[in-house]
Protein backbone atom coordinates (compact mmCIF):
# COMPACT_ATOMS: atom_id res chain seq x y z
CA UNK A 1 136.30 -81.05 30.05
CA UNK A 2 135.28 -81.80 26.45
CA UNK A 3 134.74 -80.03 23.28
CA UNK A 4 132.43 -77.11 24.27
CA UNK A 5 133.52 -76.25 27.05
CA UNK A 6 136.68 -75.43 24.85
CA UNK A 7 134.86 -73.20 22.27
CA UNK A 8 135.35 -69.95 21.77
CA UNK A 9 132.80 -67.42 23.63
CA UNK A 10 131.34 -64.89 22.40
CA UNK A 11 129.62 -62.57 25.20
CA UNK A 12 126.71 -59.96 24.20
CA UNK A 13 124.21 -58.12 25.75
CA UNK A 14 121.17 -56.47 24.47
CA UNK A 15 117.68 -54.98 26.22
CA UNK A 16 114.14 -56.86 25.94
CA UNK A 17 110.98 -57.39 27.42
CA UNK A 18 110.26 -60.21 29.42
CA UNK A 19 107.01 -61.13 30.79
CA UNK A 20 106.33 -57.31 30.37
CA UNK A 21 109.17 -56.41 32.01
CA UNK A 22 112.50 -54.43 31.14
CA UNK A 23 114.77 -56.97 31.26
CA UNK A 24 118.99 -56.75 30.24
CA UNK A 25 119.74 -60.33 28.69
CA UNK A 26 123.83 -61.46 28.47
CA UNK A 27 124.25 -64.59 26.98
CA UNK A 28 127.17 -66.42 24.91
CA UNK A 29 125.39 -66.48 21.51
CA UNK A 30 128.36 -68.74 20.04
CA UNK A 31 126.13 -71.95 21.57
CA UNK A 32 123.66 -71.37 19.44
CA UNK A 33 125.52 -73.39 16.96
CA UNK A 34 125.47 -76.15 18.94
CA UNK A 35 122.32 -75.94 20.79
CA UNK A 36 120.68 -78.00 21.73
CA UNK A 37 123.65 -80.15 23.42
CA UNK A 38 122.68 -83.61 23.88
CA UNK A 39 125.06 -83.66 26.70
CA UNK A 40 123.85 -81.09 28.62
CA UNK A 41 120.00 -81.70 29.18
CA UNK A 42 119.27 -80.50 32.51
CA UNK A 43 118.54 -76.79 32.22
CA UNK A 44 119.84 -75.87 36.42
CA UNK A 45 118.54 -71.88 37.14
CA UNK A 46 119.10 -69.72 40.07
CA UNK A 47 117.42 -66.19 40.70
CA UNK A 48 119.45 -63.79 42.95
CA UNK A 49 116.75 -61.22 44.26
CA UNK A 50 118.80 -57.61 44.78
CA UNK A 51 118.60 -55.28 48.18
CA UNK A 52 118.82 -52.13 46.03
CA UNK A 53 117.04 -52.16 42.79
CA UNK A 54 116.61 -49.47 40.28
CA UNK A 55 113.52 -47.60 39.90
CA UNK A 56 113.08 -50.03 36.63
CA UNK A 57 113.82 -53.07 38.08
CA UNK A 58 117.75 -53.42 36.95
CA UNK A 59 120.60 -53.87 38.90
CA UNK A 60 121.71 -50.59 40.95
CA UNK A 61 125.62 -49.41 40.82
CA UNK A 62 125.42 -49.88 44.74
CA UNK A 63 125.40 -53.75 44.41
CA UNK A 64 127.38 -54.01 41.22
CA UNK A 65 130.50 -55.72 42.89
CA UNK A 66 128.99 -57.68 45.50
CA UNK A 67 127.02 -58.96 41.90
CA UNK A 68 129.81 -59.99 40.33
CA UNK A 69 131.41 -61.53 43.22
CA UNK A 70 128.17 -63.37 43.52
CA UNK A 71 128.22 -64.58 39.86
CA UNK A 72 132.23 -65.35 40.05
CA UNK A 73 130.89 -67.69 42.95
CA UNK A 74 128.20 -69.75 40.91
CA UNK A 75 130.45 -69.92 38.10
CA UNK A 76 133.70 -71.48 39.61
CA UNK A 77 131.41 -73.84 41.98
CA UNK A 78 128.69 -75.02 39.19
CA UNK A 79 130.88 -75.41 36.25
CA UNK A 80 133.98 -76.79 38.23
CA UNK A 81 133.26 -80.43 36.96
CA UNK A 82 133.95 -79.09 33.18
CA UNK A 83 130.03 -80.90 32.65
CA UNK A 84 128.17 -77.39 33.07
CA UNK A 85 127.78 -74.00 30.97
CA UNK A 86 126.39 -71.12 31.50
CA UNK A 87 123.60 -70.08 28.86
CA UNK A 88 123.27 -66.53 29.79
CA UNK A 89 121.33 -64.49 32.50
CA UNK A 90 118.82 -62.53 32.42
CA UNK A 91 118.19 -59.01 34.82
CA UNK A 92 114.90 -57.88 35.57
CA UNK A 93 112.00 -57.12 38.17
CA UNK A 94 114.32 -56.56 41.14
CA UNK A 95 116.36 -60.28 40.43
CA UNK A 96 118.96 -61.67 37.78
CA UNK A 97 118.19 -64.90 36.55
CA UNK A 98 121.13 -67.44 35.89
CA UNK A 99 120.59 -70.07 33.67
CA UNK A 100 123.24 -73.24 33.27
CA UNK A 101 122.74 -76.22 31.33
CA UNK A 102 124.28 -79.54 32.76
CA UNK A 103 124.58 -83.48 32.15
CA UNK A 104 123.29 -84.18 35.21
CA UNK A 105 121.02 -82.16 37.91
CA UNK A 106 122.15 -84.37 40.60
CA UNK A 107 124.61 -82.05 42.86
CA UNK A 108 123.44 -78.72 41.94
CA UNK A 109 121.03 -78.02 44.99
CA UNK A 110 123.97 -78.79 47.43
CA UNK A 111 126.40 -77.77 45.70
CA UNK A 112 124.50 -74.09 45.13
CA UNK A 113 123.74 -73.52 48.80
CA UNK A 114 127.27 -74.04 49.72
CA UNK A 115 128.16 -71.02 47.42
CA UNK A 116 125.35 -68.95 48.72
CA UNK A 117 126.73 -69.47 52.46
CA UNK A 118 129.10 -66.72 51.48
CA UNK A 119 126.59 -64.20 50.81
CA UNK A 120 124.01 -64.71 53.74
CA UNK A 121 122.31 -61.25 52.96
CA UNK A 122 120.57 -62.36 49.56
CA UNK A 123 117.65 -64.25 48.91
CA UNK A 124 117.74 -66.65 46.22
CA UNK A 125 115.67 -69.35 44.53
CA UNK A 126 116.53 -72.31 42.48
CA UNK A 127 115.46 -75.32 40.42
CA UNK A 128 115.76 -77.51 37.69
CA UNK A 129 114.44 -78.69 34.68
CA UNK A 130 114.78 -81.86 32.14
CA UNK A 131 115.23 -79.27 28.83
CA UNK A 132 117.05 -81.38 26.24
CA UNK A 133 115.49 -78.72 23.27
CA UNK A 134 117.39 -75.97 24.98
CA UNK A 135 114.00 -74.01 25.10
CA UNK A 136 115.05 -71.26 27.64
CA UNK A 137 118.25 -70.85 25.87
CA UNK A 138 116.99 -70.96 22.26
CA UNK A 139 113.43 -69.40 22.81
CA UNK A 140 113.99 -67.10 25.44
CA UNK A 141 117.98 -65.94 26.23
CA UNK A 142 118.92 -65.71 22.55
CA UNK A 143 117.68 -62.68 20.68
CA UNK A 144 115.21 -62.27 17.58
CA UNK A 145 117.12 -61.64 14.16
CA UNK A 146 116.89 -57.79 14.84
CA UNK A 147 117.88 -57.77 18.13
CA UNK A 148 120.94 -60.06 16.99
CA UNK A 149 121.61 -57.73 14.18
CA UNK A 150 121.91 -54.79 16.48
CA UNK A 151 124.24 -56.39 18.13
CA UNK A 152 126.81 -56.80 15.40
CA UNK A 153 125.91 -53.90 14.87
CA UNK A 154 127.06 -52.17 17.78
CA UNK A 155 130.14 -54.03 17.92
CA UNK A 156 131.46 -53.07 14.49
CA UNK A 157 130.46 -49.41 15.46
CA UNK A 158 132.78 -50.12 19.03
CA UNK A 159 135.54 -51.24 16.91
CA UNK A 160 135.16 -48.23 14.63
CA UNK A 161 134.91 -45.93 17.65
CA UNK A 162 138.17 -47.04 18.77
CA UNK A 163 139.82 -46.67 15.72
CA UNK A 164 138.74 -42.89 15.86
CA UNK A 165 135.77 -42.96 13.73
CA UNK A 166 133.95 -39.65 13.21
CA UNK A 167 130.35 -41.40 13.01
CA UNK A 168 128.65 -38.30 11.96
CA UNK A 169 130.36 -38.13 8.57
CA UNK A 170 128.85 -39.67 5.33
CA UNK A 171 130.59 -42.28 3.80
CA UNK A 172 129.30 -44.90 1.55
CA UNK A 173 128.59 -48.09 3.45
CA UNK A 174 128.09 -51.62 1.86
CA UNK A 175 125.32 -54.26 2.10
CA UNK A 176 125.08 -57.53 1.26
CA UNK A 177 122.08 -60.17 0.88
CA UNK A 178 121.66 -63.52 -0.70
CA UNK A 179 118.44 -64.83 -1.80
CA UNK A 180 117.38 -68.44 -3.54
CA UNK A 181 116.74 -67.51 -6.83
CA UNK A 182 117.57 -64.96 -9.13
CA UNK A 183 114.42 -63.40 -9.51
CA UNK A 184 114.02 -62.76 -6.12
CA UNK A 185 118.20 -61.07 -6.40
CA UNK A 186 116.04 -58.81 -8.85
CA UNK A 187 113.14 -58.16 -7.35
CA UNK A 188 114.90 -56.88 -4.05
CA UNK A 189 117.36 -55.12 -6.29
CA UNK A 190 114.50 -52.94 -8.13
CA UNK A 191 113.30 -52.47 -4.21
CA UNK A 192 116.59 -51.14 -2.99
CA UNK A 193 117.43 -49.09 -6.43
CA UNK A 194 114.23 -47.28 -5.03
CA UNK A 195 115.70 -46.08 -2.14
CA UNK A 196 118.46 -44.82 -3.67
CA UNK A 197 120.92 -47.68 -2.98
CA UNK A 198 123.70 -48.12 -5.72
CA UNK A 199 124.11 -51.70 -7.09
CA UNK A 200 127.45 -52.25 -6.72
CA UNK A 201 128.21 -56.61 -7.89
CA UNK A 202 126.42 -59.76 -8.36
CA UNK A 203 127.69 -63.16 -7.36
CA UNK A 204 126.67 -66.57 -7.56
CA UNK A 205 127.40 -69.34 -5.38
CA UNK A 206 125.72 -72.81 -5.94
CA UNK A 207 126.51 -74.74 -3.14
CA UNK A 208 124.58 -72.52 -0.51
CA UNK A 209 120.99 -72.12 0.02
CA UNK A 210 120.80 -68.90 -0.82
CA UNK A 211 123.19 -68.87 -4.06
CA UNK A 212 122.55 -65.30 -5.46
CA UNK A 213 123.95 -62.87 -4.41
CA UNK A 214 124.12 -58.63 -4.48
CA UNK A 215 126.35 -56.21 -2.83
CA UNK A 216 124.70 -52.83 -2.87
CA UNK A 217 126.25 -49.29 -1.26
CA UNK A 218 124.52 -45.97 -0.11
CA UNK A 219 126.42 -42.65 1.56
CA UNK A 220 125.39 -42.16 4.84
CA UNK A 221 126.64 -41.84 8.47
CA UNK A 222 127.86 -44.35 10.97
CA UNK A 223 125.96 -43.37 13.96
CA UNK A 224 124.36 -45.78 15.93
CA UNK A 225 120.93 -44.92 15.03
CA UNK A 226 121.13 -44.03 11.29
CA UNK A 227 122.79 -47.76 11.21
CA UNK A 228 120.07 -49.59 13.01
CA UNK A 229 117.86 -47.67 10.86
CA UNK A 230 119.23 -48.73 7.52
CA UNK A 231 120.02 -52.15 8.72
CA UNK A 232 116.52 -52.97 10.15
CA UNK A 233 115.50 -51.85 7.03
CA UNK A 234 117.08 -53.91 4.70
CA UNK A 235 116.92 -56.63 7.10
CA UNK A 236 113.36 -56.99 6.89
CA UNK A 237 113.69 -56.19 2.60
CA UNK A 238 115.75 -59.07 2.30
CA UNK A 239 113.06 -61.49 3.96
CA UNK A 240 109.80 -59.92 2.39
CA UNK A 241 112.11 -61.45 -0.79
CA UNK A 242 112.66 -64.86 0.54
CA UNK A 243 116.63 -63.86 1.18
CA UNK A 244 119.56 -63.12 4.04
CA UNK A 245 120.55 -60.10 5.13
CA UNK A 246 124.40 -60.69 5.56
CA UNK A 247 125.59 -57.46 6.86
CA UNK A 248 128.12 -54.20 5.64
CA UNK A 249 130.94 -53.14 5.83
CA UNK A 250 132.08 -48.89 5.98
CA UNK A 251 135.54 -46.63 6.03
CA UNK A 252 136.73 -45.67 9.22
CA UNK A 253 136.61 -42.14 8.35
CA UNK A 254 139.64 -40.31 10.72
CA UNK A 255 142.07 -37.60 10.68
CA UNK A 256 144.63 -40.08 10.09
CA UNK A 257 144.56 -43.27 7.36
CA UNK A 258 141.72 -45.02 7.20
CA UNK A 259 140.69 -48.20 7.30
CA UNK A 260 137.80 -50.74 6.53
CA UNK A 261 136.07 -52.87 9.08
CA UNK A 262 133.56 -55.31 8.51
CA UNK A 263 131.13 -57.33 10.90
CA UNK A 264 131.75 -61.21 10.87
């Protein structure tokens, strides 16, 4: 076992379109920071075709444990060796697609059909591929900058939701953004003044890429949508200005205390 297979996960979820298709992608977007791993070239996939699909092509509740069981399976006998990880999976089109990456592609075929012996109802199909660039991973399991955004998103939005947020009340949430040069800090400030953000600080760091910085606020509610909404927004603001959206921060707003929670 060696370094990252001892990092930290980090699990998420979001819906896309692949090859026209509705498609549910889970990957672990924390190897993104490493990818592409020099140790793990051989990209080693497996598609799992279901008996009972939904009308649109996802995974039916009627199959959801034998699913799991199936994916427990794969997981304990492919990445046994502590030399495989799992990139993510993606469901669509009546299948979910599993997609490892491995130092070797040696073992897998054998070693796969002995795990499928234990499910002799499902059809499956399998290969490999010499991927050192992590192209499935990086160009087709991990999300776009929205779709990554709306993840954090909905994750500091869970958090709040557990904390008893009341989503539907205003509050005044704040944004940050960084941008390479202080003209464009102004430029996307006069932008944001326009609709109706307060400017709230300035700072200045000159060690990162992106050195100036603004933290700017606006009343409005937490839901899900009025979030995306606002985020996308300023999300694609901050690039149209050669900057980094960095994400915001809002009160949990409760009958008891609040608090303050803030994506990572």
């Amino acid at each position: 076992m060696d370094w990252l297979t001892r990092m930290i996960e980090h699990w998420a979820s979001y819906f896309s379109d692949v090859n026209n298709k509705l498609a549910s992608i889970f990957l672990d977007i924390h190897l993104r920071n490493v990818a592409p791993d020099s140790a793990r070239p051989w990209l080693l996939w497996v598609w799992i075709y279901f008996k009972r699909p939904r009308h649109d092509g996802l995974s039916s509740s009627e199959e959801f444990a034998t699913l799991c069981a199936i994916e427990d399976k794969l997981n304990l006998t492919l990445m046994k060796d502590g030399h495989t990880v799992l990139g993510g999976r993606i469901t669509t089109d009546g299948r979910r697609e599993f997609y490892y990456y491995a130092s070797s592609a040696d073992a897998f075929e054998a070693a796969l059909k002995g795990a499928m012996n234990s499910f002799p109802d499902y059809e499956f199909d399998f290969g490999t591929q010499h991927d050192p660039q992590w192209n499935q991973y990086v160009n087709v399991l991990f999300p776009s900058d929205d779709d990554l955004q709306k993840i954090l998103n909905r994750e500091v939005l869970d958090v709040m939701e557990k904390e008893g947020d009341q989503p539907e009340t205003p509050r005044e949430v704040m944004h940050w953004a960084y941008f390479p040069s202080e003209k464009n800090r102004t430029d996307f400030e006069g932008a944001v003044r326009a609709n109706e953000y307060r400017l709230d600080s300035e700072n200045h760091h000159p060690e990162s890429e992106n050195p100036f910085g603004v933290c700017f606020a606006k009343i409005q509610s937490c839901t899900g949508e009025a979030i995306d909404n606002a985020v996308m927004a300023l999300l694609k603001l901050a690039k149209q200005h050669h900057g980094d959206y960095d994400g915001w921060e809002a009160q949990v707003i409760t009958s008891k205390t609040p608090a303050t929670i803030k994506p990572n």
